[in-house]
C-alpha atoms as a PDB file:
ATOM      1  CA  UNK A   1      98.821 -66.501  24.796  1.00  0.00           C
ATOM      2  CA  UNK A   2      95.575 -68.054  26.024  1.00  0.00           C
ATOM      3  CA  UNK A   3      93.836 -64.789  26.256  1.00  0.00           C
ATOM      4  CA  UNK A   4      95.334 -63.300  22.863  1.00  0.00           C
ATOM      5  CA  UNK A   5      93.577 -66.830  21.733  1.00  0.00           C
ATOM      6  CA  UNK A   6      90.426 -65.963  23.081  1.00  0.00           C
ATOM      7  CA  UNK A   7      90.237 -62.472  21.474  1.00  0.00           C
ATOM      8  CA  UNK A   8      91.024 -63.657  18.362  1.00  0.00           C
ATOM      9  CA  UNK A   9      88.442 -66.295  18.752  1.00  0.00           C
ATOM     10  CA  UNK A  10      85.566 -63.808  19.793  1.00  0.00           C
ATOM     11  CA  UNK A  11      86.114 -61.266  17.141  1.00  0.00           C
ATOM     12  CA  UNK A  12      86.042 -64.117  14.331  1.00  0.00           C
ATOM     13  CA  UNK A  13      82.655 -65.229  15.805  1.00  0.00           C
ATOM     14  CA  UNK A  14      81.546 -61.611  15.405  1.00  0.00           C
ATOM     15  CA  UNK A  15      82.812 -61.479  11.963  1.00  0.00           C
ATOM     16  CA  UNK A  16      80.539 -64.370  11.285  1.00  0.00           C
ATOM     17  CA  UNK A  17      77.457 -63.071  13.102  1.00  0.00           C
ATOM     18  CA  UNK A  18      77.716 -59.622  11.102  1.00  0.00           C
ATOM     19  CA  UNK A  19      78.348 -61.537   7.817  1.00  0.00           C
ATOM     20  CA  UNK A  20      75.602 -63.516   8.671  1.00  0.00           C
ATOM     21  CA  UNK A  21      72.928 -60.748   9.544  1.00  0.00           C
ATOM     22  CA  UNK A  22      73.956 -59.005   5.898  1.00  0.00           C
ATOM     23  CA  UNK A  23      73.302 -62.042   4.095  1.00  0.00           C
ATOM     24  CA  UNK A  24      69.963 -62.161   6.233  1.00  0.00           C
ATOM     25  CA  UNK A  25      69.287 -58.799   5.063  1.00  0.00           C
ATOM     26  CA  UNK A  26      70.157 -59.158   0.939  1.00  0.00           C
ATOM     27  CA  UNK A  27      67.293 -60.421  -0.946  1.00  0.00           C
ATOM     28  CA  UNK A  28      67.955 -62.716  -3.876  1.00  0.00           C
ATOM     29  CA  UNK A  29      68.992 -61.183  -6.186  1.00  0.00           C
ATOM     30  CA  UNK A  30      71.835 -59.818  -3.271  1.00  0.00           C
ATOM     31  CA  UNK A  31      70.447 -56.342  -3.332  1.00  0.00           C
ATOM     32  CA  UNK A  32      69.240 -55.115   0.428  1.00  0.00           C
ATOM     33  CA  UNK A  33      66.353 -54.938   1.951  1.00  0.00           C
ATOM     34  CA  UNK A  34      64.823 -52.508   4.560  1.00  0.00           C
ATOM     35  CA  UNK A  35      62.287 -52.679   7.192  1.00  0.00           C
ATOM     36  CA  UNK A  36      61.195 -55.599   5.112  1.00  0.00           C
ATOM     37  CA  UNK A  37      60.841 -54.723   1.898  1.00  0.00           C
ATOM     38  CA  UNK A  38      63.337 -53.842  -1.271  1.00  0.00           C
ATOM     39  CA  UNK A  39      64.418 -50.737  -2.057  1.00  0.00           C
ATOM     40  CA  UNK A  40      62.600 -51.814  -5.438  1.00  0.00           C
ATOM     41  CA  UNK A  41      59.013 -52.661  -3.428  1.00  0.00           C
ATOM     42  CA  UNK A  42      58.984 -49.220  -1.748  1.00  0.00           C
ATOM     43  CA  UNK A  43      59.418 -47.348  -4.828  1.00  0.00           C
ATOM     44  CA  UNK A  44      56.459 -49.269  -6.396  1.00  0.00           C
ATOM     45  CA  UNK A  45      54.461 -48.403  -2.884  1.00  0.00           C
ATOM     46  CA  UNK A  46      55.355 -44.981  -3.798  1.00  0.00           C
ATOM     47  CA  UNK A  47      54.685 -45.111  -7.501  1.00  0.00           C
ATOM     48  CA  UNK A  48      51.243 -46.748  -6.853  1.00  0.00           C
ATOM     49  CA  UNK A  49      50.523 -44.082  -3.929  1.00  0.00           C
ATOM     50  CA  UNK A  50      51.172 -41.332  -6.556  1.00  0.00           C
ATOM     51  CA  UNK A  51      49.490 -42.129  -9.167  1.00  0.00           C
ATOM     52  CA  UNK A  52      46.340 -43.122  -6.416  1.00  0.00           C
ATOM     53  CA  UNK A  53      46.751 -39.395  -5.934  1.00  0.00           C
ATOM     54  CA  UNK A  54      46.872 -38.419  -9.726  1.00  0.00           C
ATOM     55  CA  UNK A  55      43.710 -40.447 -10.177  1.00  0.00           C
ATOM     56  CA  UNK A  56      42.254 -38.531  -6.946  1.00  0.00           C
ATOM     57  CA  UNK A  57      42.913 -34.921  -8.258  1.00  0.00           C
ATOM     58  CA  UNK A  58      41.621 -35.912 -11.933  1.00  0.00           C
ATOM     59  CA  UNK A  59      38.677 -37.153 -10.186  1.00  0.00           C
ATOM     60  CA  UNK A  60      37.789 -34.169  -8.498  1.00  0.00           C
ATOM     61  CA  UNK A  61      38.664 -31.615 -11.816  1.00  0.00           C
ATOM     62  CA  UNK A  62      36.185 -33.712 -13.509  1.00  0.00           C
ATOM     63  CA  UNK A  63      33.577 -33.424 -10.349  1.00  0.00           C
ATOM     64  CA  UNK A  64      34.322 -29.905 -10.393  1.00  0.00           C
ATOM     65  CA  UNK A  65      33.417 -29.308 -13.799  1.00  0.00           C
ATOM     66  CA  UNK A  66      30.636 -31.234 -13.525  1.00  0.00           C
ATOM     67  CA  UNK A  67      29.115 -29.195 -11.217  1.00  0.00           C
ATOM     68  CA  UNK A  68      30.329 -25.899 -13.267  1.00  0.00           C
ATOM     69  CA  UNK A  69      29.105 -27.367 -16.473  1.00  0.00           C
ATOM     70  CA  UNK A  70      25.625 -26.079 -16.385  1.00  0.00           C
ATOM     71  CA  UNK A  71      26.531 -22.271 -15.765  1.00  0.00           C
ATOM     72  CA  UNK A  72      29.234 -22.522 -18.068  1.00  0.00           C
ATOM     73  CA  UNK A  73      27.388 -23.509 -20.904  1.00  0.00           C
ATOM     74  CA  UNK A  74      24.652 -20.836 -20.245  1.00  0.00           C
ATOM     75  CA  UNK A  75      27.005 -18.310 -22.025  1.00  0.00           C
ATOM     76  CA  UNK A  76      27.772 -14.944 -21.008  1.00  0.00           C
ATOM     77  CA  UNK A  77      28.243 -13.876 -17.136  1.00  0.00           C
ATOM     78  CA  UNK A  78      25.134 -12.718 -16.985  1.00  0.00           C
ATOM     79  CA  UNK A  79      23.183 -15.456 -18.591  1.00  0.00           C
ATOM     80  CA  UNK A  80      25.100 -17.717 -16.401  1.00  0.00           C
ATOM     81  CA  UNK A  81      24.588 -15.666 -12.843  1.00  0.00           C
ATOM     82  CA  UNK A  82      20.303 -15.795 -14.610  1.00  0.00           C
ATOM     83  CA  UNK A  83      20.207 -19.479 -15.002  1.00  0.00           C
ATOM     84  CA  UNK A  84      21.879 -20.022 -11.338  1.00  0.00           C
ATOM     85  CA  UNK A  85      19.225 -18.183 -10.374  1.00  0.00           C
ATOM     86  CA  UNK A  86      16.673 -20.166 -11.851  1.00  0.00           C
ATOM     87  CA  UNK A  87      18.639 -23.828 -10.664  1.00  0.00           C
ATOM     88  CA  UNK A  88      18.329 -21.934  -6.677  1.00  0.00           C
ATOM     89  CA  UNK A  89      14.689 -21.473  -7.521  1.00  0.00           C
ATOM     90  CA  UNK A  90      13.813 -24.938  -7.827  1.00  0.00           C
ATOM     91  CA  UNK A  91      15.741 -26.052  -5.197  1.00  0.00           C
ATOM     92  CA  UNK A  92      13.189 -23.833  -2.900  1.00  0.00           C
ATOM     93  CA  UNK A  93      10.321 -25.363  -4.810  1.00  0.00           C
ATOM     94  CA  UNK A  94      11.329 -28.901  -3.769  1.00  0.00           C
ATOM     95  CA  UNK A  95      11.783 -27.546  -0.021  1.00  0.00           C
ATOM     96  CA  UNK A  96       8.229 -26.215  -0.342  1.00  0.00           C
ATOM     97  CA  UNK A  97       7.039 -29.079  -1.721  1.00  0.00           C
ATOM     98  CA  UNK A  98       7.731 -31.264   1.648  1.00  0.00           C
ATOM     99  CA  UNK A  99       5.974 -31.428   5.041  1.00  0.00           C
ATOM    100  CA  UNK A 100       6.909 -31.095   8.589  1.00  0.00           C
ATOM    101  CA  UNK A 101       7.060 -35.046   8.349  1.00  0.00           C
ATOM    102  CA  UNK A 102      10.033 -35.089   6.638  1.00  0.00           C
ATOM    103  CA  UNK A 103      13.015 -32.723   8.349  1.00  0.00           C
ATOM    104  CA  UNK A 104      16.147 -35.000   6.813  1.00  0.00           C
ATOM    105  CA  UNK A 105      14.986 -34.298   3.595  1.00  0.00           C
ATOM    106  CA  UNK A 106      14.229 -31.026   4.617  1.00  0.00           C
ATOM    107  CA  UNK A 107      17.945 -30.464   6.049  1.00  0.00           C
ATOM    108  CA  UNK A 108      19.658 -32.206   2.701  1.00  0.00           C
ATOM    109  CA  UNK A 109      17.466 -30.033   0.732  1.00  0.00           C
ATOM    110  CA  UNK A 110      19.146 -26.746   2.665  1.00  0.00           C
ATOM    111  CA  UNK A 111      22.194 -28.138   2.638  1.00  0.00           C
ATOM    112  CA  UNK A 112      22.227 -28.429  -1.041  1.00  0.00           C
ATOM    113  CA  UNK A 113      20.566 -24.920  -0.902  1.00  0.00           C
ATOM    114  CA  UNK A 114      23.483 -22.994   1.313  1.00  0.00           C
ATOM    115  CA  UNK A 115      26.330 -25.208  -1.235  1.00  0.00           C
ATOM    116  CA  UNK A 116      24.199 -23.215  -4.562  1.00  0.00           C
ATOM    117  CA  UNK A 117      24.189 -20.068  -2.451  1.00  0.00           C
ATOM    118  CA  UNK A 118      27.573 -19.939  -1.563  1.00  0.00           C
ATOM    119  CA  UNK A 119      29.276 -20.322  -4.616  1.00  0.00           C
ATOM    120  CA  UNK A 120      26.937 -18.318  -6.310  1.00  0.00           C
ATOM    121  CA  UNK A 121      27.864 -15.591  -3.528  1.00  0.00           C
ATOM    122  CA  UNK A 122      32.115 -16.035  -4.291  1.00  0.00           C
ATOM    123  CA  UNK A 123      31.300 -15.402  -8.366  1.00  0.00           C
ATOM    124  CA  UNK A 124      29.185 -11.785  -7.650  1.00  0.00           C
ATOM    125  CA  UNK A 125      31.583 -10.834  -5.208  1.00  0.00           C
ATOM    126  CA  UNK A 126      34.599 -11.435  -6.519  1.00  0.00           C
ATOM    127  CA  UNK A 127      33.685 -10.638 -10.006  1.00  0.00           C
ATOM    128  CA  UNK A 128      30.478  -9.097 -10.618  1.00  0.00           C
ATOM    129  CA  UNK A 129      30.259  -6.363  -7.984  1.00  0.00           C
ATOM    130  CA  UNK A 130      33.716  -5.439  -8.061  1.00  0.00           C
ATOM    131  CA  UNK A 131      32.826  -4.589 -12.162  1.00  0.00           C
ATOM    132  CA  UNK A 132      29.765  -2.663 -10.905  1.00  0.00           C
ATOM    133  CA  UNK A 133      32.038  -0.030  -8.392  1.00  0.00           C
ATOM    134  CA  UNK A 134      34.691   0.436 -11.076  1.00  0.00           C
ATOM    135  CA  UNK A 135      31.642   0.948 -13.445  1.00  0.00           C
ATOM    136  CA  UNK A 136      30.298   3.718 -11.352  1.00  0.00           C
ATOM    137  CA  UNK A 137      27.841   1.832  -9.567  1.00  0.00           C
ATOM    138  CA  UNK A 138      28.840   1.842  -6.188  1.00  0.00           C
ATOM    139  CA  UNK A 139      26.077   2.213  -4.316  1.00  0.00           C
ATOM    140  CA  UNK A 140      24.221  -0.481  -6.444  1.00  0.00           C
ATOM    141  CA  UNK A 141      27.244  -3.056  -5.197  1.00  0.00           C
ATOM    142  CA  UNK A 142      27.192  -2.042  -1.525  1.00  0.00           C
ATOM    143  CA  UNK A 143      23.602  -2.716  -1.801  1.00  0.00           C
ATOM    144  CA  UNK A 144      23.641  -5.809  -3.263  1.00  0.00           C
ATOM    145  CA  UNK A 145      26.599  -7.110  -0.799  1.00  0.00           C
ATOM    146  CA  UNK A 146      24.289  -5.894   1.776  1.00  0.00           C
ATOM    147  CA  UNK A 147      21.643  -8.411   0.408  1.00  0.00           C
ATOM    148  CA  UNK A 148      24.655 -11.224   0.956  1.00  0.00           C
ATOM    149  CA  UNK A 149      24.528 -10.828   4.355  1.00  0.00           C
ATOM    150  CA  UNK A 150      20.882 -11.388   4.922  1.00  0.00           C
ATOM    151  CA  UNK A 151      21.139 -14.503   2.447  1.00  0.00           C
ATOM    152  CA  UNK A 152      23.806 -15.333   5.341  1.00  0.00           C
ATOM    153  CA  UNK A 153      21.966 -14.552   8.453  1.00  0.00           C
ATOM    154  CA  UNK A 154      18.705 -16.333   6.648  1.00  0.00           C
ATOM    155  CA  UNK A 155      20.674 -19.501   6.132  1.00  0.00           C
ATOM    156  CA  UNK A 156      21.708 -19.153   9.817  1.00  0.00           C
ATOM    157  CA  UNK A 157      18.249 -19.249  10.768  1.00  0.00           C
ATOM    158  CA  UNK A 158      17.299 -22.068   8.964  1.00  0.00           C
ATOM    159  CA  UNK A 159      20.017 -24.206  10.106  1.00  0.00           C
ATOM    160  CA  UNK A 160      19.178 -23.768  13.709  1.00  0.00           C
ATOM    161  CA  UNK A 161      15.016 -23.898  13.634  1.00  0.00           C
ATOM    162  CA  UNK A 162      13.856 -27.384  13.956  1.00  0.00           C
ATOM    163  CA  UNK A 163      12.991 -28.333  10.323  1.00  0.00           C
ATOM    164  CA  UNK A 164       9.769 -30.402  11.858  1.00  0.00           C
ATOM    165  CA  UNK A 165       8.733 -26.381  12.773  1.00  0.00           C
ATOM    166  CA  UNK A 166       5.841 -24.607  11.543  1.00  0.00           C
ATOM    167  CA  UNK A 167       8.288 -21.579  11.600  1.00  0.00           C
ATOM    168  CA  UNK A 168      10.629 -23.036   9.755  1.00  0.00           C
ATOM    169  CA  UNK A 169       8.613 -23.107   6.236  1.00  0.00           C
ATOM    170  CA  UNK A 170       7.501 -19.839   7.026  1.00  0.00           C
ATOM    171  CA  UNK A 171      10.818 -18.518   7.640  1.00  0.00           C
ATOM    172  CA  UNK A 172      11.770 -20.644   3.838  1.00  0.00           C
ATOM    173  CA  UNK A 173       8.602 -18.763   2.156  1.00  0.00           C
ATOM    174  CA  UNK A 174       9.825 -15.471   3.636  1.00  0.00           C
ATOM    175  CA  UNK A 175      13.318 -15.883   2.450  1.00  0.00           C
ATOM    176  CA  UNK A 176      12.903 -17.142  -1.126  1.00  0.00           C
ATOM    177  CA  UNK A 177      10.944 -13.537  -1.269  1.00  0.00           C
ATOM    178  CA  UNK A 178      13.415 -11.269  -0.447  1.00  0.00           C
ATOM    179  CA  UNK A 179      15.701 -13.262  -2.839  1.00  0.00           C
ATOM    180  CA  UNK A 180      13.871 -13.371  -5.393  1.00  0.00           C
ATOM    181  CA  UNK A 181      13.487  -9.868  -5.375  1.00  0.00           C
ATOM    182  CA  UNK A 182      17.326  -9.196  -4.930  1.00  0.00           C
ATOM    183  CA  UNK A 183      17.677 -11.555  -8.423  1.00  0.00           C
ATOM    184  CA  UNK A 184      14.831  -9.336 -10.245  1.00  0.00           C
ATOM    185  CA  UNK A 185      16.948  -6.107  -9.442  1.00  0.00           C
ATOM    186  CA  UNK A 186      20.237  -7.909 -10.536  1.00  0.00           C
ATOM    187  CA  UNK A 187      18.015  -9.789 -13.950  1.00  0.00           C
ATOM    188  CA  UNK A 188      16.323  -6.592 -14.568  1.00  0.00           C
ATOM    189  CA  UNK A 189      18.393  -3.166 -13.958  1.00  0.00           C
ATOM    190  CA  UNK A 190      21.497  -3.847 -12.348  1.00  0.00           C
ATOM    191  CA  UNK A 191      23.285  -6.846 -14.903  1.00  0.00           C
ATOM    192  CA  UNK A 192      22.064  -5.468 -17.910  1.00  0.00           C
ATOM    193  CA  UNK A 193      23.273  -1.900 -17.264  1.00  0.00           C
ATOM    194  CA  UNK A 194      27.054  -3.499 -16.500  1.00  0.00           C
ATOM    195  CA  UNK A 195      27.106  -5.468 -19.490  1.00  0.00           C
ATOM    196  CA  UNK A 196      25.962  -1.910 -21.596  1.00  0.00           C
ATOM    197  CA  UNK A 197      28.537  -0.233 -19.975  1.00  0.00           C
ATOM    198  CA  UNK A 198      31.526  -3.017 -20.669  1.00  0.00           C
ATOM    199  CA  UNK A 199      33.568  -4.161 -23.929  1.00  0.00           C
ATOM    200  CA  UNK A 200      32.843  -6.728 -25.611  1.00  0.00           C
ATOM    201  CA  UNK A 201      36.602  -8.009 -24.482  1.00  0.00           C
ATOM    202  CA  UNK A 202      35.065  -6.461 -20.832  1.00  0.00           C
ATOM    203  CA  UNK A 203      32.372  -8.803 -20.978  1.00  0.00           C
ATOM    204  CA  UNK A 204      34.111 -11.974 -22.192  1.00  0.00           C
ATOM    205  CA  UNK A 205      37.179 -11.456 -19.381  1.00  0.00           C
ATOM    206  CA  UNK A 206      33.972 -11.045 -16.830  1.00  0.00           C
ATOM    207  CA  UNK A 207      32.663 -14.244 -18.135  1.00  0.00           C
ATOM    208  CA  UNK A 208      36.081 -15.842 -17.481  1.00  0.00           C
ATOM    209  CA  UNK A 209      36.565 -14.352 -14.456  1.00  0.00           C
ATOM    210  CA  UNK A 210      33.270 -16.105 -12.971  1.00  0.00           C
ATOM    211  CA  UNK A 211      33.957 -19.468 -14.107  1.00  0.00           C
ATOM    212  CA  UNK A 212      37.170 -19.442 -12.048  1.00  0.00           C
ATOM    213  CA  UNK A 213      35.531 -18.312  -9.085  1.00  0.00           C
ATOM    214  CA  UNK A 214      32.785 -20.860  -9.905  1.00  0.00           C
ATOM    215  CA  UNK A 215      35.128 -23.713  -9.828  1.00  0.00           C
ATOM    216  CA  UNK A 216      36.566 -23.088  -6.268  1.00  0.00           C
ATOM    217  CA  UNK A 217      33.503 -24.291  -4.793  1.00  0.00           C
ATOM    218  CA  UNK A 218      31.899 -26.382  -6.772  1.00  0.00           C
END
């Protein structure tokens, strides 16, 4: 009897103890809690940590466009693909304009350069030079691809010459003059005779078709 006592004894006790630890663990309003906060308080963390991320992507469409914005409004493809050229231009004119006593302005200045380059690079090639092989210019597009890869191997160069270098303005100088020559063939010959050969509709879905590519890296 003393033991059956006992057993009852110790099992209320536990009764208690787990009663105990569920009132511990209701809030007041008797709802419960875990790991320390409501079921209500994590979905607000969550709310608040989605809509952070809502803000975050809104953020960077608007950055994006930004950065698209000029092109964009420069109207066709190829007036577009003209005035990038142009914006790239001056960038080398402000890189020519400094002196061996400043290489960090002379790196941000080539960073900002390869950035211009490289998106400008994504909207020929996946747009522009595609149009000119199924236009019957094939040669004219491996050529200019070709170009691309100099641009590439130039930017390469650039990056690893110490920017306090005499060589490394004269490797700039020699640089912006084969590009420059590869955007006069492009300005000159090469853009106009696509756009001759396209639609109007062509043209326009061209246009389009840039702006997309445009916006992936800018």
């Amino acid at each position: 009897m003393a033991t059956q006592t006992r057993t009852r004894n110790t099992q209320a006790t536990r009764n208690k103890r787990s009663e105990a630890a569920q009132d511990e663990a209701r809030g007041s309003d008797g709802r419960f809690k875990k790991s320390g906060f409501s079921i209500e308080g994590k979905g607000a963390v969550i709310g608040a940590a989605a809509a952070g991320l809502a803000v975050g992507l809104a953020a960077n469409v608007a950055r994006k466009l930004a950065v698209q914005s000029p092109t964009i409004l420069s109207g066709e493809w190829d007036q577009a693909l003209a005035n990038e050229h142009k914006l790239t231009l001056k960038v080398f004119d402000a890189i020519e304009a400094t002196s061996e006593a400043h290489p960090t302005k002379r790196a941000a200045l080539l960073m900002n350069l390869k950035h211009m380059l490289a998106k400008h690079a994504l909207e020929e090639e996946n747009t522009i030079y595609p149009a000119l092989r199924e236009a019957g210019e094939i040669e004219a597009a491996d050529e200019l691809n070709k170009d691309h890869g100099y641009v590439k191997q130039y930017l390469y160069e650039l990056t690893e010459t110490p920017k306090d270098s005499p060589a490394w303005i004269a490797k700039v100088r020699q640089f912006r003059s084969d590009i420059e020559k590869h955007m006069r063939e492009e300005e000159t010959t090469l853009f106009p005779r696509l756009r001759a050969k396209l639609s109007a509709e062509k043209n326009k879905e061209l246009t389009v078709a840039r702006n997309k590519e445009g916006l992936k890296l800018a």
